[in-house]
N, C-alpha and C. Protein backbone atom coordinates (compact mmCIF):
# COMPACT_ATOMS: atom_id res chain seq x y z
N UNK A 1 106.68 -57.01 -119.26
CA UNK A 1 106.76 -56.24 -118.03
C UNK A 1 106.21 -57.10 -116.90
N UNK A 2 107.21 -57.10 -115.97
CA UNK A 2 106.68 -58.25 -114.99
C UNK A 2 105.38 -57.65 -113.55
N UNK A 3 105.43 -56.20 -113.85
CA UNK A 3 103.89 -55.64 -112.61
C UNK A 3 103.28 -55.05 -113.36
N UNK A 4 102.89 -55.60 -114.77
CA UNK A 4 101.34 -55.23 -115.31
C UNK A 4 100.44 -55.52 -114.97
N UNK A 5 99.32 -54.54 -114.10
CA UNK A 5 98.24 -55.29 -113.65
C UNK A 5 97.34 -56.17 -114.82
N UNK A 6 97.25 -55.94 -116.15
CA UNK A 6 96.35 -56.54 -116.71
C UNK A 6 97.03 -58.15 -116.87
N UNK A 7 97.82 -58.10 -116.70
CA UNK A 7 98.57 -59.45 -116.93
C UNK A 7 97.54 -60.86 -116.29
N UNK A 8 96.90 -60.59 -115.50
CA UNK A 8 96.58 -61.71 -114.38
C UNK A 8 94.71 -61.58 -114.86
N UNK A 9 94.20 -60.60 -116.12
CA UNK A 9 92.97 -60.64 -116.29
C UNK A 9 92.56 -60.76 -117.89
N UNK A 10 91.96 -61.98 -117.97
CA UNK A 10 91.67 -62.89 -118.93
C UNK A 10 91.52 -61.66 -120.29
N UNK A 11 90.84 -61.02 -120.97
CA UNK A 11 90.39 -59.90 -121.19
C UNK A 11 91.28 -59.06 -121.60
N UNK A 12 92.64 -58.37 -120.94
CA UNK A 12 93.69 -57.65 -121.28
C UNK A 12 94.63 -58.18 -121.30
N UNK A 13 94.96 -59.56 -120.88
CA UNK A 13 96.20 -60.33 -121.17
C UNK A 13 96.63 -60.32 -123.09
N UNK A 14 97.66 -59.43 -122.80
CA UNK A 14 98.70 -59.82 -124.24
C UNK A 14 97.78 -58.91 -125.41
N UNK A 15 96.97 -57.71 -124.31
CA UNK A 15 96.64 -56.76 -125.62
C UNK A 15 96.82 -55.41 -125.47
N UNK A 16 97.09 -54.60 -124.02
CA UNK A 16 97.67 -53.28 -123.92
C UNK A 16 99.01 -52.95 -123.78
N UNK A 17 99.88 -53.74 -123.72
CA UNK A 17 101.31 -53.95 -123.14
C UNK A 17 101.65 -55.10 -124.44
N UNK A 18 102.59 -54.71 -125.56
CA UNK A 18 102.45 -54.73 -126.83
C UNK A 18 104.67 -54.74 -126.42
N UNK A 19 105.09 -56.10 -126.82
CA UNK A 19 106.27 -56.09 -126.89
C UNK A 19 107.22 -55.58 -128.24
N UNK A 20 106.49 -55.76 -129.62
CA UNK A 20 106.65 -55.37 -130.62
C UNK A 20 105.84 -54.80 -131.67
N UNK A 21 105.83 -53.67 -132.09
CA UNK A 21 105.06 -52.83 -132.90
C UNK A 21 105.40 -52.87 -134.38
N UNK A 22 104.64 -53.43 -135.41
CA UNK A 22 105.05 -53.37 -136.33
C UNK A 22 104.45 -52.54 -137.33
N UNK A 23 104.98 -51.22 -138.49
CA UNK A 23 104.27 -50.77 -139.22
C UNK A 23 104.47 -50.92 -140.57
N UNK A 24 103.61 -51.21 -141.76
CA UNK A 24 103.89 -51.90 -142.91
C UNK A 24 102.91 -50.52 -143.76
N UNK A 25 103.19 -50.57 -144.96
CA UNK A 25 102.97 -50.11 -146.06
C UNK A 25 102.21 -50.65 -146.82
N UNK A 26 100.65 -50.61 -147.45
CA UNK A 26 100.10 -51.25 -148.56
C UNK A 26 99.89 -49.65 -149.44
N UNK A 27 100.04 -50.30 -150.73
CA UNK A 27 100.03 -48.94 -151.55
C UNK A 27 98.38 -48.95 -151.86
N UNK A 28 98.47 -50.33 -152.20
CA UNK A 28 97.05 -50.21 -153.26
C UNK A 28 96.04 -50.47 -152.10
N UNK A 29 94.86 -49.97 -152.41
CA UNK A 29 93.74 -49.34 -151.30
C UNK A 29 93.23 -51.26 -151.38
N UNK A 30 92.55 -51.52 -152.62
CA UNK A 30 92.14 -53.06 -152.91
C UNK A 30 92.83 -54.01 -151.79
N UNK A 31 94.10 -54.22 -151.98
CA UNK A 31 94.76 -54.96 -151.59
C UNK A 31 95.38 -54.98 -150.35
N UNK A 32 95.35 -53.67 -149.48
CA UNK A 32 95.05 -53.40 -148.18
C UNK A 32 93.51 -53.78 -147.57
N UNK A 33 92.26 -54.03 -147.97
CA UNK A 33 91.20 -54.00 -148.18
C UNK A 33 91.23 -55.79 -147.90
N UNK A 34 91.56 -56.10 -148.80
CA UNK A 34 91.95 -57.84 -149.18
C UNK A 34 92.34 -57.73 -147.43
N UNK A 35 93.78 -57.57 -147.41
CA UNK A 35 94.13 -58.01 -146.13
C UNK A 35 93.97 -57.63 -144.54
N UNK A 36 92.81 -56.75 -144.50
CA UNK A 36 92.40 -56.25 -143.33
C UNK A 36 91.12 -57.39 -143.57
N UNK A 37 90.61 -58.06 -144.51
CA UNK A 37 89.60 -59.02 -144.34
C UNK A 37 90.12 -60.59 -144.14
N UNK A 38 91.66 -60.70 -144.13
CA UNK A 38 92.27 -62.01 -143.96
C UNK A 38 92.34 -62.02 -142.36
N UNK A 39 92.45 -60.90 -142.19
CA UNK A 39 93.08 -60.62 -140.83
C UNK A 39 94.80 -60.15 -140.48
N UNK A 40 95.01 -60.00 -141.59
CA UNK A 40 96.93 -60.17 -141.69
C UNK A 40 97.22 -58.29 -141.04
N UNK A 41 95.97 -57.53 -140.90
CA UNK A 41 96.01 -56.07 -140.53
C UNK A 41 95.56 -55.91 -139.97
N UNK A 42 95.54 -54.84 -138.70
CA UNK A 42 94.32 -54.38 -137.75
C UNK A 42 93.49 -53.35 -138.05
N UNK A 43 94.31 -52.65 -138.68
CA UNK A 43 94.14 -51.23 -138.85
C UNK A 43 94.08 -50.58 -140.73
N UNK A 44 93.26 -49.64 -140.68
CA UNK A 44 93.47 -49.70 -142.23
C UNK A 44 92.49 -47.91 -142.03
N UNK A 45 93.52 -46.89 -142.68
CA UNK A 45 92.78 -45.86 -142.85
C UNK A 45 92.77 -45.63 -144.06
N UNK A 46 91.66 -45.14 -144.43
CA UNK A 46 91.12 -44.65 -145.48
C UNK A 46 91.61 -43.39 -146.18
């Protein structure tokens, strides 16, 4: 988006204004667990 104000501030550049959303599936709790500690996830509910 070319008049995002956060665009121009160090801080919110390239983290509220999100061009692609991706949502994935881990079955096993462990192995979701594993990869929210690699970093490969952001998010992980319990």
């Amino acid at each position: 988006m070319q008049d995002w104000w956060g665009d121009h501030r160090k801080f919110y550049r390239h983290r509220y204004n999100p061009d692609v959303i991706e949502y994935g599936v881990i079955r096993e709790i462990d192995s979701a667990y594993a990869s929210m500690l690699a970093g490969e996830i952001d998010f992980m509910q319990s």
